[in-house]
Structure formats: C-alpha cells, structure tokens
Protein backbone atom coordinates (compact mmCIF):
# COMPACT_ATOMS: atom_id res chain seq x y z
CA UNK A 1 90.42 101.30 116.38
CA UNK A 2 91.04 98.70 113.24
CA UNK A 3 92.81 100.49 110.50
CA UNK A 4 92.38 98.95 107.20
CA UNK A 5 95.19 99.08 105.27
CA UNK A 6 95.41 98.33 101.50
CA UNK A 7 98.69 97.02 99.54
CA UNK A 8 98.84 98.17 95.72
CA UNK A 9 101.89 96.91 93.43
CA UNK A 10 101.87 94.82 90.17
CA UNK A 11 105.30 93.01 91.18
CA UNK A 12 104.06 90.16 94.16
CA UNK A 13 107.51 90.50 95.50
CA UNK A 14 107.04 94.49 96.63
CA UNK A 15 104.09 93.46 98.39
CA UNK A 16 105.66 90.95 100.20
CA UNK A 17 108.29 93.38 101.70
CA UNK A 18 105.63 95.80 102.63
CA UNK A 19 103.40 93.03 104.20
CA UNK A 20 106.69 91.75 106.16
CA UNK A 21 107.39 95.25 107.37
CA UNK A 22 103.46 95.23 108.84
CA UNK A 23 103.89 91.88 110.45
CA UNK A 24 107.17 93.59 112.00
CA UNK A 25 105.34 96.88 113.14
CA UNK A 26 102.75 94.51 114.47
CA UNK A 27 104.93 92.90 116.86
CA UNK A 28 106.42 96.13 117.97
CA UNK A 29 103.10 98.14 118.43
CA UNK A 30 99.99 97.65 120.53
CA UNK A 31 97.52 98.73 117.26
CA UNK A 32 95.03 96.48 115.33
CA UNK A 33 95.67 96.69 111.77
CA UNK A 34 94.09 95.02 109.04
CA UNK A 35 96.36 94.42 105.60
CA UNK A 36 95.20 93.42 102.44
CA UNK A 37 97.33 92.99 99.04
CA UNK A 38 96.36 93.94 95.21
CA UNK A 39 98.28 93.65 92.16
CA UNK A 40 95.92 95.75 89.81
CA UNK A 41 94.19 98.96 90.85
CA UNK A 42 90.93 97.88 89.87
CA UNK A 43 90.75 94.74 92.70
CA UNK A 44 91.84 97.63 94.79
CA UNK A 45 89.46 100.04 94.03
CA UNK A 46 86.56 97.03 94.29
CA UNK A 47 87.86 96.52 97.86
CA UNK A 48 87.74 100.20 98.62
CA UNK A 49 84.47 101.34 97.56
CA UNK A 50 83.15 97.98 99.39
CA UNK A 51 84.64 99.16 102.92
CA UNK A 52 87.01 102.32 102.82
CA UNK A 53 90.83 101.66 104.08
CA UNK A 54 92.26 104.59 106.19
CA UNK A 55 95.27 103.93 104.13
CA UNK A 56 96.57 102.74 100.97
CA UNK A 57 100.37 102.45 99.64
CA UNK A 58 100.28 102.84 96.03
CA UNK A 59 103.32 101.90 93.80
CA UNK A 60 103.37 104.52 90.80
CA UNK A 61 104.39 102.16 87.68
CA UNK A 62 102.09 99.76 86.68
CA UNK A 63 100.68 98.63 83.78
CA UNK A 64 97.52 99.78 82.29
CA UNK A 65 95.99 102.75 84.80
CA UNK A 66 99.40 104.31 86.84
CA UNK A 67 99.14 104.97 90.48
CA UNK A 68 99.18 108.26 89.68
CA UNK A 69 95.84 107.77 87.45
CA UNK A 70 94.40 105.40 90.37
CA UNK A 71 94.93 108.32 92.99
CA UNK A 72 92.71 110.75 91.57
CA UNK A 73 90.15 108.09 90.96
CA UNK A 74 90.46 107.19 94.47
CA UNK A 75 91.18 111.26 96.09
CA UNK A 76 88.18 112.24 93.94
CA UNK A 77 85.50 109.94 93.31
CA UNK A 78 85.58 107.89 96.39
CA UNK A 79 87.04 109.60 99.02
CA UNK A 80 88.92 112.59 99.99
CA UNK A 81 90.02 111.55 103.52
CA UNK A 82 92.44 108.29 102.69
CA UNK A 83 95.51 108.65 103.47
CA UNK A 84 97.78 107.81 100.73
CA UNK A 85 101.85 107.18 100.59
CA UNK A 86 102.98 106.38 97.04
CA UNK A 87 105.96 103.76 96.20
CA UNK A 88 107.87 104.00 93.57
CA UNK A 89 111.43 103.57 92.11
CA UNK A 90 111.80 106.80 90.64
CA UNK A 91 112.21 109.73 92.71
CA UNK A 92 111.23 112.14 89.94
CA UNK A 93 107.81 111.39 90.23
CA UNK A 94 107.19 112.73 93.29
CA UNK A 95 106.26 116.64 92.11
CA UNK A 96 103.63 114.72 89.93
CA UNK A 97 102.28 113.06 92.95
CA UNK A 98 101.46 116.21 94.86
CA UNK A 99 98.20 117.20 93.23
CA UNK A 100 96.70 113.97 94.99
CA UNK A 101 97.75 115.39 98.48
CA UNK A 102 100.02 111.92 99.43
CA UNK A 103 100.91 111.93 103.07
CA UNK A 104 103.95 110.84 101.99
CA UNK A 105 106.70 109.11 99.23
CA UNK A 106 108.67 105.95 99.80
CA UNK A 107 111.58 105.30 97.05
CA UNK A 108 112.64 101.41 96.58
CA UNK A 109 114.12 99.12 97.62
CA UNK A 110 111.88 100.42 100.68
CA UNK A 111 114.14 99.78 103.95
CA UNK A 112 112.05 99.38 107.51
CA UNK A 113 113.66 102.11 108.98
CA UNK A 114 111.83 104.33 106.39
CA UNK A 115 108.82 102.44 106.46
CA UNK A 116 108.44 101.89 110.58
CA UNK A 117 109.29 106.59 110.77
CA UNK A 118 106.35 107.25 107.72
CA UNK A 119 103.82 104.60 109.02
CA UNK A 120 104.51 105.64 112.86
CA UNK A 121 103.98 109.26 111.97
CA UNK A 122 100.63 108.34 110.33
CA UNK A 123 99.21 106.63 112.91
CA UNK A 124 100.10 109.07 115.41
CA UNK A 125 98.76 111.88 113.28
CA UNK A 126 95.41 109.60 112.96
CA UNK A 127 95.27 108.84 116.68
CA UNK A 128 95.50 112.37 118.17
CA UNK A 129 93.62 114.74 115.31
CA UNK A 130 91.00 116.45 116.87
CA UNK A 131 87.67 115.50 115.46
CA UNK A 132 88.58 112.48 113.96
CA UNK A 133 86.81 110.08 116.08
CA UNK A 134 83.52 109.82 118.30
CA UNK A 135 82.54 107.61 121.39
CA UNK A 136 79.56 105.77 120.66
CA UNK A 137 77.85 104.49 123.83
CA UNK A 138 75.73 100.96 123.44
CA UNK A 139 74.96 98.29 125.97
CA UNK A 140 76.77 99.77 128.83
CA UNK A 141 79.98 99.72 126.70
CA UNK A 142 81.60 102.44 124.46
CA UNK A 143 83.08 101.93 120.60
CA UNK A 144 85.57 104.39 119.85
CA UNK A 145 84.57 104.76 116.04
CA UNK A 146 86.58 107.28 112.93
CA UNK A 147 84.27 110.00 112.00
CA UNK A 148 85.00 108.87 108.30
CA UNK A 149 83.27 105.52 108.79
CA UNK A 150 79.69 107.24 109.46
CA UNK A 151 77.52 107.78 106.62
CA UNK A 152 74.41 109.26 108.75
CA UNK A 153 72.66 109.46 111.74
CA UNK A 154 68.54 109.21 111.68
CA UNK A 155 66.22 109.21 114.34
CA UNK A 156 64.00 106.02 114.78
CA UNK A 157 60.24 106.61 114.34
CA UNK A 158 58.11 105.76 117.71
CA UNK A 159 61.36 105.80 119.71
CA UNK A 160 61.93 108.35 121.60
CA UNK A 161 65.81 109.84 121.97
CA UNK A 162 66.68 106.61 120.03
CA UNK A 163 69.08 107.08 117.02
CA UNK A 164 70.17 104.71 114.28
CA UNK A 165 74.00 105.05 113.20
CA UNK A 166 74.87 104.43 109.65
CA UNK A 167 78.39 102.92 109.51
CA UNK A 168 79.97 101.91 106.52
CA UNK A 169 80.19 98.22 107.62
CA UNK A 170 76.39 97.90 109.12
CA UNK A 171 73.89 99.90 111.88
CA UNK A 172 73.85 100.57 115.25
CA UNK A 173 70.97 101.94 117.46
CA UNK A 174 72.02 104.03 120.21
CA UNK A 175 70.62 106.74 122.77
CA UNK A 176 70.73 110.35 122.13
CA UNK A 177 69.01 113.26 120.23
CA UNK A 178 69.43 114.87 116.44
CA UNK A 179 69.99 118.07 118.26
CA UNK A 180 72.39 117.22 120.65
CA UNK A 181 74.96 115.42 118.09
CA UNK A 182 74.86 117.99 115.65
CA UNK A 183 75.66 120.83 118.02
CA UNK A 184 79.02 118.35 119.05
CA UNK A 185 79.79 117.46 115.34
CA UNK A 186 79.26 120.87 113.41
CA UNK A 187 82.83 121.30 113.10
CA UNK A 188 83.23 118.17 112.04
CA UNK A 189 81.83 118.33 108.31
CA UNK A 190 78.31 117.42 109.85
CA UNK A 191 74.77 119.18 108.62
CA UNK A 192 71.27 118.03 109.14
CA UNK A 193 69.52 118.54 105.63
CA UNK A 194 65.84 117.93 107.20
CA UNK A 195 64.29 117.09 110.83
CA UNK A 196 65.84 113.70 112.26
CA UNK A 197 68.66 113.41 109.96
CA UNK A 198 72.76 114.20 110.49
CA UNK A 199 74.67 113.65 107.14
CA UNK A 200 78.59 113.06 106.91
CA UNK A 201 79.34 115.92 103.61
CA UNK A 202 82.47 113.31 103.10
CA UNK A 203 79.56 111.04 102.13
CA UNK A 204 78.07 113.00 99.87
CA UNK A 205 77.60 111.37 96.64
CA UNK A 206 75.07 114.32 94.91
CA UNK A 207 72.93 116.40 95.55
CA UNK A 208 70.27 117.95 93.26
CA UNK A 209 68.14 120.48 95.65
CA UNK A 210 65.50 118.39 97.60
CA UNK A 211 67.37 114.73 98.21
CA UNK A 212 70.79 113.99 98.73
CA UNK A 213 72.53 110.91 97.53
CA UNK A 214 74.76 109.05 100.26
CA UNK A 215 78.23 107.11 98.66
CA UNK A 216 76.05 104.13 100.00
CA UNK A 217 72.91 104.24 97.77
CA UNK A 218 70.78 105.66 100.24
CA UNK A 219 68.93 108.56 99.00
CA UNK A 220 67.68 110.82 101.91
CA UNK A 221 65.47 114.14 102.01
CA UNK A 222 66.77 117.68 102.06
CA UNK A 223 64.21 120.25 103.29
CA UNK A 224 63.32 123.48 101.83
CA UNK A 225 64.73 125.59 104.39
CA UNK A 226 68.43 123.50 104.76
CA UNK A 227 68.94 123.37 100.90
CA UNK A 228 70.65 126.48 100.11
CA UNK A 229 72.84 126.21 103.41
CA UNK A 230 73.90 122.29 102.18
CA UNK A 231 74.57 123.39 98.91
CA UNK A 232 76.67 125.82 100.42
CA UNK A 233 78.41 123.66 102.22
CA UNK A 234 78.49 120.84 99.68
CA UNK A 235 80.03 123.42 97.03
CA UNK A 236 82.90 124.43 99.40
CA UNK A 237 83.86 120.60 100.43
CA UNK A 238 84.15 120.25 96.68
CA UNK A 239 86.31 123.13 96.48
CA UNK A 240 88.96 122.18 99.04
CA UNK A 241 88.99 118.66 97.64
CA UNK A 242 89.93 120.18 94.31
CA UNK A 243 92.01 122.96 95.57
C-alpha cells in the first residue's frame, strides 16, 4: 500500500527536516511512501481534493488561514478519515487542536526520535485496523487497496457478475456481485442506495432524496425504497464527524 503523505509549513527549512526524517524512515522501513511539500494551505488543499493523502503534518502558525483554520476545512469539507499530526512551536496550542481529532502533536525543533515513535505508531495503527482495506482480485493478481480510496462500486450493464470499481485515482473492472460485496462491507460505512450500486458514505458529497452526489462529481440514483435508510445513515456519519 502507497501512503501519500503531505508536508504543510510556510518556513522551507521545517519542511526540509520533516522530508529528511522520511528519507531516514525510508531506509529503515520496508513501506512505500509518497511525500509531497507545501508552503501555503491552499496548494495543499488543491493537492488533496485532487488525490486524498492518508496523512498530512500541518504546522499551526502561518500566515493568512492557520493550520488550525486549514484542519477543519480539510476534517470537514473534504474528508473525515485523514490522519492529521499538527507541528507547531507552541505547546499551548494543542487543547485548540483537539476539536479536529489530530492523531497526534509534534513541538519544534522536531527531533527523529519523536518523529520515527508518532509516524511508526501511525502506520501500524493504519496497517492492522480492521476494515480498513479490501483485496481486489484482477488478472490473476490481487491489489491490496484502503477502503478510503473507493468512491463506488456499479455493476456493468450486459456483463454478467462483472463490477466496475471507482477509485479515487481511476477504474477497475473486476469479478463479483452487488450482493455479495455489500454483505462483506456493511460494517464498513458501505450502503447500496439503488439496484447495482455500493456507495462509500465517506464519499458522500450531498444528498437531496432521490440522487446522491459523490466528492467526485458523479451524481448517482437513490431509490425510493433505500432513501430514508441513506438518509439515516448519511445524518449519523455527519454527526460523528461533528461530534
């Protein structure tokens, strides 16, 4: 699994010291990460709604929008499952930072030692949550794939127990039935709003009764019978988020 990893600070030479730590936990671990820098919240937030990072390090004081301003933008309106650790150089800020549910708080100068325990704890937790993940089988070989990167699953017309996978980064066609993957994801914040279609809630960008608008433009049907029960469901995933 690639985890995409975004870098937020206005001062280039924070960044650097992060981005040297990565190159260090690199060589230490066997894990594929992918690490890109900002120095403004808004090339960040351009990146992020383009292809989702599992995590982003945000430093607290900058200039114009704060970190703290640029997590509930980001915990909010984009996504509720990023992980985010905040950096900053004044400790007090940390109460104010727990509203936006950080997985954690790194003070500066940031040292490895603190940076290799909070990043390896991170990954772990990623790596063994339960229904985080899901084997996708195609071409005789399997993708392990985050739960979080799939938008939707619809059935393809004239193909029998053929599905399409929407991913955030592109499509993938691959044997199996509506049924049979909603029964194994329904714990997994997974509901089919009308016949051949499995929706990711985390996805949800609104919903108005009879269609349902994906966070990737895609506007999909909700069925007379399934629109009370999304709704439902819809209202309580808005809930938690907030709570």
């Amino acid at each position: 699994m690639l985890l995409r990893i975004g870098l937020c600070d206005d001062t280039q030479e924070d960044l650097n010291i992060l981005a040297e730590h990565f190159n260090h936990y690199l060589f230490k671990n066997d894990i594929d990460i992918e690490v890109r820098q900002f120095t403004s919240g808004a090339e960040l937030v351009r990146a992020h709604e383009r292809s989702e990072f599992h995590i982003i390090m945000l430093d607290i004081e900058m200039p114009g929008q704060s970190g703290l301003e640029l997590a509930k933008y980001l915990r909010y309106e984009i996504s509720d499952e990023t992980y985010i650790i905040f950096t900053t150089s004044y400790p007090e800020y940390m109460q104010d930072s727990f509203e936006f549910q950080p997985f954690g708080f790194l003070t500066k100068p940031i040292t490895y030692a603190a940076f290799e325990k909070m990043i390896h704890k991170l990954i772990h937790k990623m790596l063994i949550s339960q229904n985080t993940r899901i084997v996708v089988g195609q071409n005789g070989e399997e993708h392990i794939i985050p739960l979080r990167d799939l938008i939707y699953v619809s059935t393809i017309k004239g193909e029998k127990q053929m599905l399409e996978y929407h991913f955030v980064n592109g499509i993938m066609p691959v044997r199996g039935s509506i049924s049979e993957l909603e029964a194994s994801l329904a714990e997994s914040g997974f509901i089919s709003p009308a016949r051949g279609l499995l929706i990711n809630i985390r996805h949800i960008h609104s919903f108005n009764g009879t269609r349902v608008l994906m966070k990737n433009n895609t506007e999909l049907p909700v069925s007379r019978r399934k629109s009370k029960e999304l709704q439902k469901i819809y209202a309580n995933h808005i809930i938690k988020i907030l709570n």
